[in-house]
Protein backbone atom coordinates (compact mmCIF):
# COMPACT_ATOMS: atom_id res chain seq x y z
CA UNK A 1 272.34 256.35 278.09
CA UNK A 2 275.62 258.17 278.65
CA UNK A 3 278.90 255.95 278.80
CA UNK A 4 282.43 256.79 279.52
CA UNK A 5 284.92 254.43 278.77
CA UNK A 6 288.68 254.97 279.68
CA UNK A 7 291.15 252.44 278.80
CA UNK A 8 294.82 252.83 278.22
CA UNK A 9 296.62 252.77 281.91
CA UNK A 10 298.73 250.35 282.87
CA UNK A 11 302.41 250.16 284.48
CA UNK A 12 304.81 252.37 283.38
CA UNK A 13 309.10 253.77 284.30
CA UNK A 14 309.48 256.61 285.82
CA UNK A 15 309.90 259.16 282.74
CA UNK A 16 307.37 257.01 279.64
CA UNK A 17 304.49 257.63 278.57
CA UNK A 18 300.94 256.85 278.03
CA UNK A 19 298.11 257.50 276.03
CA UNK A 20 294.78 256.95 277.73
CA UNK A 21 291.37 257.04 275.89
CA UNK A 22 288.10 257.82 277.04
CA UNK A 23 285.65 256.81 274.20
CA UNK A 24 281.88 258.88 275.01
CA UNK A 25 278.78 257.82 274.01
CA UNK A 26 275.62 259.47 274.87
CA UNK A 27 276.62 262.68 274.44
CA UNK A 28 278.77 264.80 271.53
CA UNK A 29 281.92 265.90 272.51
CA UNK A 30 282.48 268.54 270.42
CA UNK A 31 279.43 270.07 272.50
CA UNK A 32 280.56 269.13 276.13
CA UNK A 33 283.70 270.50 278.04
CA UNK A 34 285.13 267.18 278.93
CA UNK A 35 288.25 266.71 281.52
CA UNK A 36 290.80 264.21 283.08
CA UNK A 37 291.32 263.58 286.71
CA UNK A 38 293.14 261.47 288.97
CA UNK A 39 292.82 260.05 292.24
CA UNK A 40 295.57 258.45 294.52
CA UNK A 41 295.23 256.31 297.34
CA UNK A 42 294.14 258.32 300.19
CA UNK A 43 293.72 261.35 298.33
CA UNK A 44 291.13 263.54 297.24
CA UNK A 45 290.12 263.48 293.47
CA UNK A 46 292.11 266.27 291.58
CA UNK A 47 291.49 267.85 288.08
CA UNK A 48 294.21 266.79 286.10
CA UNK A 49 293.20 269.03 282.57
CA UNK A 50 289.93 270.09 280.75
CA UNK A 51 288.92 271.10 277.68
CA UNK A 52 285.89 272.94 276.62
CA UNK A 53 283.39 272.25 273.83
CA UNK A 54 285.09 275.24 271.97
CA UNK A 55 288.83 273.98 271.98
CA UNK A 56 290.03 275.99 275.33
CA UNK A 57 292.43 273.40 277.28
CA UNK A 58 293.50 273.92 281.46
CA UNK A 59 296.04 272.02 283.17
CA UNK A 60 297.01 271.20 286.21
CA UNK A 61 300.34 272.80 287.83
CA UNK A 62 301.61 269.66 288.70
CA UNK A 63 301.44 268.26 285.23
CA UNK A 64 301.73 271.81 282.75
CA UNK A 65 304.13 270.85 279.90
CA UNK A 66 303.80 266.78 280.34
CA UNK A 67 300.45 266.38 279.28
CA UNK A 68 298.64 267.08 276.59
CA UNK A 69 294.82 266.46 276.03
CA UNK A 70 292.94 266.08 272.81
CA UNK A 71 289.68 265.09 270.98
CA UNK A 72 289.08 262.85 268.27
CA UNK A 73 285.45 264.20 266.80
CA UNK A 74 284.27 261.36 264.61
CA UNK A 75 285.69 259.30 267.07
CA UNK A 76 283.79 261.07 269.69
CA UNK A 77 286.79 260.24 271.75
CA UNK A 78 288.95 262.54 274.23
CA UNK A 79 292.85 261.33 274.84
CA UNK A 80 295.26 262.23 277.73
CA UNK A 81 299.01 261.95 276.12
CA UNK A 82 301.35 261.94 279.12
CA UNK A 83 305.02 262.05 279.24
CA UNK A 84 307.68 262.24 281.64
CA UNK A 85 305.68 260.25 283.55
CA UNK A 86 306.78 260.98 287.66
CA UNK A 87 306.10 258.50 290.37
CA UNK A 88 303.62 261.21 291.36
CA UNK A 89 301.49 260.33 288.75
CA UNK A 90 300.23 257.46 289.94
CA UNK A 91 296.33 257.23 290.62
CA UNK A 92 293.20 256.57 289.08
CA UNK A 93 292.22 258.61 285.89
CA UNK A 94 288.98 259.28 285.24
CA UNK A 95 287.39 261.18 282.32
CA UNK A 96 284.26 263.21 282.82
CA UNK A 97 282.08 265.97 281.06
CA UNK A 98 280.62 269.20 282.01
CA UNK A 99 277.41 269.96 280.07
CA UNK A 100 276.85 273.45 281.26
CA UNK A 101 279.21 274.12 278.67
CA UNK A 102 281.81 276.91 280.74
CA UNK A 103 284.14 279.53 279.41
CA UNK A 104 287.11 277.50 281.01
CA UNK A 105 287.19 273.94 282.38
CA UNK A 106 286.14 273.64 285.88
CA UNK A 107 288.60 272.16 288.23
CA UNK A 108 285.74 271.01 290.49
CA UNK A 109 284.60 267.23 290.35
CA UNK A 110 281.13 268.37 291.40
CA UNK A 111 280.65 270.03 288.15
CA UNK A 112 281.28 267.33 286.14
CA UNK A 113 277.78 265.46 285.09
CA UNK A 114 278.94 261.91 283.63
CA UNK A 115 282.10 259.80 284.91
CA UNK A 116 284.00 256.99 283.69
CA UNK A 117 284.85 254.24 285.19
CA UNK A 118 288.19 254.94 285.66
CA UNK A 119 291.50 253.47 284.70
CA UNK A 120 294.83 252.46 286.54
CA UNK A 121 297.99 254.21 286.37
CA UNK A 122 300.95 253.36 288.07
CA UNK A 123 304.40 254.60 287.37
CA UNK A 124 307.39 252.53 288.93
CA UNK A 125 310.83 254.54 290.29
C-alpha cells in the first residue's frame, strides 16, 4: 500500500518560513520523481516544484529562489523548505510521485500516480 504523509503547514508572517515533510511509504524515493503542489481556494491545483528519481529539481516561477526541495533517502522522505513566505502562498500542499520516472518533473497533476493528503498553509499579511 502506498502512503503519503505531509505534515509541517501551519500559520505563518508574511516573509517566514516553513519546512513541510512528506514521509512515503510504499514506494522508494530515490526511484520515483516526486513533487509539491498547492491548491488555493477556488483555484486550480498548480505544480509548485519536482524532483526526479535522478536528483533533477523544477520550480515554479512564482516561487524560483524561495523554495527549495529535497530528499532524505533513508528517511524515504521528500521536504519543501520555503522562505519569504508571500501571502500568495497560501493553499493546500500536497506531495505526489510520478513513477514513469521522466527526464524532468512534470508540471501536470494528472501525471502524478500517488497523492498525499495534503497539508494547510496559510501565510498572514
Amino acid at each position: 500500500q502506498v502512503q503519503l504523509v505531509e505534515s509541517g503547514g501551519g500559520l505563518v508572517q508574511e516573509g517566514g518560513s516553513l519546512r513541510l515533510s512528506c514521509a512515503v511509504s510504499g514506494r522508494t524515493i530515490s526511484s520515483e520523481t516526486m513533487a509539491w503542489f498547492r491548491q488555493a481556494p477556488g483555484k486550480d491545483r498548480e505544480f509548485v516544484t519536482g524532483i526526479t528519481w535522478s536528483g533533477f529539481s523544477r520550480y515554479a516561477d512564482s516561487v524560483r529562489g524561495r523554495v527549495t526541495i529535497s530528499r532524505d533517502m533513508p528517511k524515504n522522505t521528500v521536504y519543501l523548505q520555503m522562505n519569504s513566505l508571500k501571502p500568495e502562498d497560501t493553499g493546500v500542499y500536497y506531495c505526489a510521485t510520478d513513477v514513469s520516472r521522466p527526464s524532468l518533473p512534470s508540471t501536470r497533476s494528472r501525471n502524478y500516480a500517488y497523492w498525499g493528503q495534503g497539508t494547510q498553509v496559510t501565510v498572514s499579511s
